[in-house]
N, C-alpha and C. Protein backbone atom coordinates (compact mmCIF):
# COMPACT_ATOMS: atom_id res chain seq x y z
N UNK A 1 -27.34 -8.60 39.26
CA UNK A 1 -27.52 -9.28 38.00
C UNK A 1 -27.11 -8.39 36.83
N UNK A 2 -27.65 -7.20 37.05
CA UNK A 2 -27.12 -6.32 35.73
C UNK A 2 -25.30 -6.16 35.92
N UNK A 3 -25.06 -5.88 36.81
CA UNK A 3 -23.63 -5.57 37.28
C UNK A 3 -22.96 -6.73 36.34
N UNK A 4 -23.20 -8.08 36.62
CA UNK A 4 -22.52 -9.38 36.32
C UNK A 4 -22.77 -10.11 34.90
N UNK A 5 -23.71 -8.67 33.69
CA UNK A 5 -23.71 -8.47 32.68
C UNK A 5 -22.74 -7.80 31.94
N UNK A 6 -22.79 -6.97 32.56
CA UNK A 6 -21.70 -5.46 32.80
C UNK A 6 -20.48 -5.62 32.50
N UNK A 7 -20.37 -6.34 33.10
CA UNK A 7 -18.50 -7.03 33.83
C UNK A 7 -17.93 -8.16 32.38
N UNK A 8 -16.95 -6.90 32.00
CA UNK A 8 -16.13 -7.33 30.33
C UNK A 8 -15.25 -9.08 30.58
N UNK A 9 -14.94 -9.47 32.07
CA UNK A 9 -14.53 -10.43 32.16
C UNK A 9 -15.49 -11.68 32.20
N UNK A 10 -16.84 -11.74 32.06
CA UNK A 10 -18.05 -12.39 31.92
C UNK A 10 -17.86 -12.97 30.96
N UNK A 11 -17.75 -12.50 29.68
CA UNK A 11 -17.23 -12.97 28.22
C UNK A 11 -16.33 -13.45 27.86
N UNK A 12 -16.13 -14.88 26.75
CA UNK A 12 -14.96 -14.49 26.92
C UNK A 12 -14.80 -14.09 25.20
N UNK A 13 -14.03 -13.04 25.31
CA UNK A 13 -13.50 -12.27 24.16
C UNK A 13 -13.20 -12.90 22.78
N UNK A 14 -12.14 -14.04 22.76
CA UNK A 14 -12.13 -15.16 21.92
C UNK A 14 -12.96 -15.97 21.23
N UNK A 15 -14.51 -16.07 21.88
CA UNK A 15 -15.47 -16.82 21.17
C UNK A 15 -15.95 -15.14 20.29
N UNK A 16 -15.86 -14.24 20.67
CA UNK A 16 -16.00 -12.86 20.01
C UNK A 16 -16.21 -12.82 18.48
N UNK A 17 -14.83 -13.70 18.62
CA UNK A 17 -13.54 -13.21 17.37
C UNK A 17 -13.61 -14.36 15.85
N UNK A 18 -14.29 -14.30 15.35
CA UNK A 18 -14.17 -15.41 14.42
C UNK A 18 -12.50 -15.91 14.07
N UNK A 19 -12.59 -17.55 13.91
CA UNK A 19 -11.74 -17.71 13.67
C UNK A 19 -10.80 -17.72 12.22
N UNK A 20 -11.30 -17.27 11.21
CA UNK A 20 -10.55 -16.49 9.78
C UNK A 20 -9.79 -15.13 9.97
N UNK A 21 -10.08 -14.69 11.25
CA UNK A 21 -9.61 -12.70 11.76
C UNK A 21 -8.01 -13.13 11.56
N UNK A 22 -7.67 -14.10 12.08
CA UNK A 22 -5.86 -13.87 12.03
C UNK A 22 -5.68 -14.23 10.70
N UNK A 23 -6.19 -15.12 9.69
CA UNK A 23 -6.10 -15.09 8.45
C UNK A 23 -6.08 -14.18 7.49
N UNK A 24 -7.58 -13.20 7.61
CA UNK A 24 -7.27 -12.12 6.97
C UNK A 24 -6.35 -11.30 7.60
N UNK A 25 -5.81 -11.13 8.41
CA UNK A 25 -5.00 -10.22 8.72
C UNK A 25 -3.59 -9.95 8.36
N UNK A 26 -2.68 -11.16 8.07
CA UNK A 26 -2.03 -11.55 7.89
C UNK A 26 -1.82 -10.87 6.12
N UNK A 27 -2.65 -11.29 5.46
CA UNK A 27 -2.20 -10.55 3.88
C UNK A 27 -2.49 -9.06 4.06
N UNK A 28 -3.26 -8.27 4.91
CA UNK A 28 -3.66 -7.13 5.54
C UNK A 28 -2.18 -6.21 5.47
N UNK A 29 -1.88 -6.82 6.80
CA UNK A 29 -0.48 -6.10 7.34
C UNK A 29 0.57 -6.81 6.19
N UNK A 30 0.32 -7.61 5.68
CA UNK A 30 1.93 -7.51 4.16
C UNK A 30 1.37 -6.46 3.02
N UNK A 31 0.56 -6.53 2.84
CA UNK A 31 0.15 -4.80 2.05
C UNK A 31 0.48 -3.64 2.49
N UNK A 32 0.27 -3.51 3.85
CA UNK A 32 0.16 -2.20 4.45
C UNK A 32 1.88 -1.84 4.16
N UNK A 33 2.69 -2.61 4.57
CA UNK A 33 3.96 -2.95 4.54
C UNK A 33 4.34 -2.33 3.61
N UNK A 34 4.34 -3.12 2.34
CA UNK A 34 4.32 -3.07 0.92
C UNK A 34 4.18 -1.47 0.46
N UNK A 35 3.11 -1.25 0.98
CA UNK A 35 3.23 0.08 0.64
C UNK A 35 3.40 1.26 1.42
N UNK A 36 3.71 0.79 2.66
CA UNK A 36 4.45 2.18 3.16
C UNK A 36 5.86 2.30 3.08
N UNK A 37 6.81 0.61 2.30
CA UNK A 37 8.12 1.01 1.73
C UNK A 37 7.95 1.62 0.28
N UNK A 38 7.03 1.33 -0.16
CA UNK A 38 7.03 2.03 -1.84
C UNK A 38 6.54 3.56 -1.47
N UNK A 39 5.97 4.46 -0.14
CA UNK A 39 5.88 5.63 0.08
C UNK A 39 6.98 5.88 0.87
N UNK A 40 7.59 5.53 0.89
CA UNK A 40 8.63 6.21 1.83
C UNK A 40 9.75 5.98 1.23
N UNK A 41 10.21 5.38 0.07
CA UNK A 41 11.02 4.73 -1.19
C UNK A 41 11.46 6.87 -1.80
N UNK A 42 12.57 6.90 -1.61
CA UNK A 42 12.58 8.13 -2.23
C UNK A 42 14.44 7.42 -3.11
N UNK A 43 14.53 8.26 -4.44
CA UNK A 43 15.47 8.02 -5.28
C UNK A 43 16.63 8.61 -4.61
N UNK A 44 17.57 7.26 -4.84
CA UNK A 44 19.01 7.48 -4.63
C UNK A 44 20.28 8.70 -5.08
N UNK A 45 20.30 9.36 -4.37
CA UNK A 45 21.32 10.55 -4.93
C UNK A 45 22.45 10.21 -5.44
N UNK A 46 23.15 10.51 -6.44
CA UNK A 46 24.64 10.83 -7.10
C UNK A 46 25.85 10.86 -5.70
N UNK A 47 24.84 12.33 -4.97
CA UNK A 47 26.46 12.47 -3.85
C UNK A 47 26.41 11.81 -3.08
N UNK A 48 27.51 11.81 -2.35
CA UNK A 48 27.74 11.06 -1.13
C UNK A 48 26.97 11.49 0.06
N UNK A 49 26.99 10.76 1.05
CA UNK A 49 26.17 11.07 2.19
C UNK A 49 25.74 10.20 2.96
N UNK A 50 24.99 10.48 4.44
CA UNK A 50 23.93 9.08 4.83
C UNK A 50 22.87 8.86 4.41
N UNK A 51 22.13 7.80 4.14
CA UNK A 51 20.75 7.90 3.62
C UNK A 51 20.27 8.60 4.20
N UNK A 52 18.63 8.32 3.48
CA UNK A 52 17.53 9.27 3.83
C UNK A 52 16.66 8.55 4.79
N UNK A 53 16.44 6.94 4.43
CA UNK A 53 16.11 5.87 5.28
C UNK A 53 14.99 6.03 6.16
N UNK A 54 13.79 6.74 5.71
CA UNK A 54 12.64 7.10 6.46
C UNK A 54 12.40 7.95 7.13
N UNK A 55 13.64 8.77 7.09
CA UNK A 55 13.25 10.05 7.83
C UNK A 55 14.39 9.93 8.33
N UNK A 56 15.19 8.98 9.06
CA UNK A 56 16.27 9.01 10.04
C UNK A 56 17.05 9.32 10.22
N UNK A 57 17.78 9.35 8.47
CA UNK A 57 19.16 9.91 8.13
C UNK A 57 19.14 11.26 8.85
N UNK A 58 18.09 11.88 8.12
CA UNK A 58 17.82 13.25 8.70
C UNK A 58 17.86 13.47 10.03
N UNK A 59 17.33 12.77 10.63
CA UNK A 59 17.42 13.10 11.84
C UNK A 59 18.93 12.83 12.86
N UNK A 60 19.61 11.80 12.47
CA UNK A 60 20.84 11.39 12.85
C UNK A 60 21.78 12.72 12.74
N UNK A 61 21.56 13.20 11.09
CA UNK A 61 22.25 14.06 10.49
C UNK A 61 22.62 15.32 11.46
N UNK A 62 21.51 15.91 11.85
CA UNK A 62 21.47 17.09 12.54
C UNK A 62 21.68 16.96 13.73
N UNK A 63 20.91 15.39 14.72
CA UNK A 63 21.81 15.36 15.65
C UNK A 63 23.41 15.22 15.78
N UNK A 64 23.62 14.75 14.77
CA UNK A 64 25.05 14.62 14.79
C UNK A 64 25.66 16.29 15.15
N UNK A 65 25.45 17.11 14.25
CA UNK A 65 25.61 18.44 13.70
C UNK A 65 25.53 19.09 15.37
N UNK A 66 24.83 18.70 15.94
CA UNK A 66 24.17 19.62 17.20
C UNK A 66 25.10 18.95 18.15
N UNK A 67 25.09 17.72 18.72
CA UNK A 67 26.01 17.29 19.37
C UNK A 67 27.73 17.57 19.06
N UNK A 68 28.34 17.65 18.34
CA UNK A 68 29.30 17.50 17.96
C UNK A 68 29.86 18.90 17.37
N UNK A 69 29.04 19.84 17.19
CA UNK A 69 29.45 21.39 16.47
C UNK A 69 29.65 21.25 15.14
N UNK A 70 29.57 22.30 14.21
CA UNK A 70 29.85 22.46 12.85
C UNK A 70 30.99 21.62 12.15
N UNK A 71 32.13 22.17 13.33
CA UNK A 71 33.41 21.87 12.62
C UNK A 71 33.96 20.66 12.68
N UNK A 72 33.71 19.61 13.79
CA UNK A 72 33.96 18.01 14.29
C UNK A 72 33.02 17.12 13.49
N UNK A 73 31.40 17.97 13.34
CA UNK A 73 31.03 17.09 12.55
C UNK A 73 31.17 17.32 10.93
N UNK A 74 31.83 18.30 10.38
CA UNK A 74 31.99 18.59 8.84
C UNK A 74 33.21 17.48 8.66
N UNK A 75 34.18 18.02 9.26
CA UNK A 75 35.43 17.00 9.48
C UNK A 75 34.94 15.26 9.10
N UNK A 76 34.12 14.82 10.09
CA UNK A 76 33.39 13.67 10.32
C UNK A 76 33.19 12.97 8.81
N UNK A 77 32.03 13.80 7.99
CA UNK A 77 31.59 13.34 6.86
C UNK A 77 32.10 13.71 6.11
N UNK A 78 33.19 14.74 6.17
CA UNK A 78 34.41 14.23 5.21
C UNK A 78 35.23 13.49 5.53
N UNK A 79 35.78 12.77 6.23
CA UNK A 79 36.40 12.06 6.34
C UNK A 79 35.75 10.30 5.66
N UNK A 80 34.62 10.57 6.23
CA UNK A 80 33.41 9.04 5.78
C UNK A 80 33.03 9.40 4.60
N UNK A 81 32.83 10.39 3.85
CA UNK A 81 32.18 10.39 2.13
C UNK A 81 33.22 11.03 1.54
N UNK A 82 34.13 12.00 1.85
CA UNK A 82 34.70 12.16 0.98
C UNK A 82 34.77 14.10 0.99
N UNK A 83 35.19 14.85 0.01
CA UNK A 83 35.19 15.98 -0.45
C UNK A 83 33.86 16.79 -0.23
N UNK A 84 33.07 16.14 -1.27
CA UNK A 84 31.75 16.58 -1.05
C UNK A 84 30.58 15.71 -0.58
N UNK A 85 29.76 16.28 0.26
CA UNK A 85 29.29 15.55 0.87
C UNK A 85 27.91 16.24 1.51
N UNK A 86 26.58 15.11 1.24
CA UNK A 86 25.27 15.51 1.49
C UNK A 86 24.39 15.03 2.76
N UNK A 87 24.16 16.17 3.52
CA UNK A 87 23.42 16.04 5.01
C UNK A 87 22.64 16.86 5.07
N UNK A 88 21.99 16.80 5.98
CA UNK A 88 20.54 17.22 6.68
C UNK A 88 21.02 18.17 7.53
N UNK A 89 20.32 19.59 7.87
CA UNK A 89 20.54 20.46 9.23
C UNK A 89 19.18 21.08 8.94
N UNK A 90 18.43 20.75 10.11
CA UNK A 90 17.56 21.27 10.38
C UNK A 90 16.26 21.00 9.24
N UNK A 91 16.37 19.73 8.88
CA UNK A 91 14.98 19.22 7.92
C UNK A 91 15.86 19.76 6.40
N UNK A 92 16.92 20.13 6.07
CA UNK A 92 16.83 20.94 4.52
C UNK A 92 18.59 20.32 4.51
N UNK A 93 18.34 19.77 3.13
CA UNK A 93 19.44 19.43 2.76
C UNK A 93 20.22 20.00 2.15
N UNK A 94 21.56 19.76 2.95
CA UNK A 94 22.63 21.04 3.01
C UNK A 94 24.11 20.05 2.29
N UNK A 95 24.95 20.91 1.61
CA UNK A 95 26.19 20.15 0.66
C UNK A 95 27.12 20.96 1.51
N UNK A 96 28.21 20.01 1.89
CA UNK A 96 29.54 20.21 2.90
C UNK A 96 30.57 19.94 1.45
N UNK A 97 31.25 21.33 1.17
CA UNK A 97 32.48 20.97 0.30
C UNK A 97 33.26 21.48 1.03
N UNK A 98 34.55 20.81 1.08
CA UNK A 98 35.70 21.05 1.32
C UNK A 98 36.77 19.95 0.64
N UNK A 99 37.89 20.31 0.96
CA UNK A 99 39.18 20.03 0.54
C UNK A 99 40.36 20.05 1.26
């Protein structure tokens, strides 16, 4: 008898749950949203480059850099931005000039 108290499949979970929970939730998670693009929202640079895009650019950036060597990938983003040009190596943003 206690066992067949015990036992989480006895219940069922759904009568648990009031039914307004998916309601509030719903304006919940569009806030949360809301503001983890307005924290993660960083200002647009002048130079050229890949974004910053939540972290990713960065991270693309350097894999790129690591896969590909210094010189295939400098080539690379000059060829795609131009002369001068702004990337990521190793978390710190680094300016590729050439000509």
């Amino acid at each position: 008898m206690v066992l067949e108290t015990l036992n989480p499949m006895h219940y069922n979970i759904t009568s648990l749950v009031p039914d307004t929970m998916p309601v509030a939730t719903v304006p919940i998670l569009i806030v949360m949203c809301f503001l983890f693009l307005i924290w993660n929202h960083e200002e647009t640079s002048s130079i050229p480059g890949p974004g910053y895009c939540m972290g990713i650019g960065p991270l693309i950036s350097h894999g790129r850099f690591l896969w590909m060597g210094v010189g295939n990938a400098c080539n690379y983003y000059n060829k795609t931005y131009g002369e001068f040009v702004r990337v990521w190596i190793s978390g710190e943003e680094t300016f590729i000039i050439s000509k």
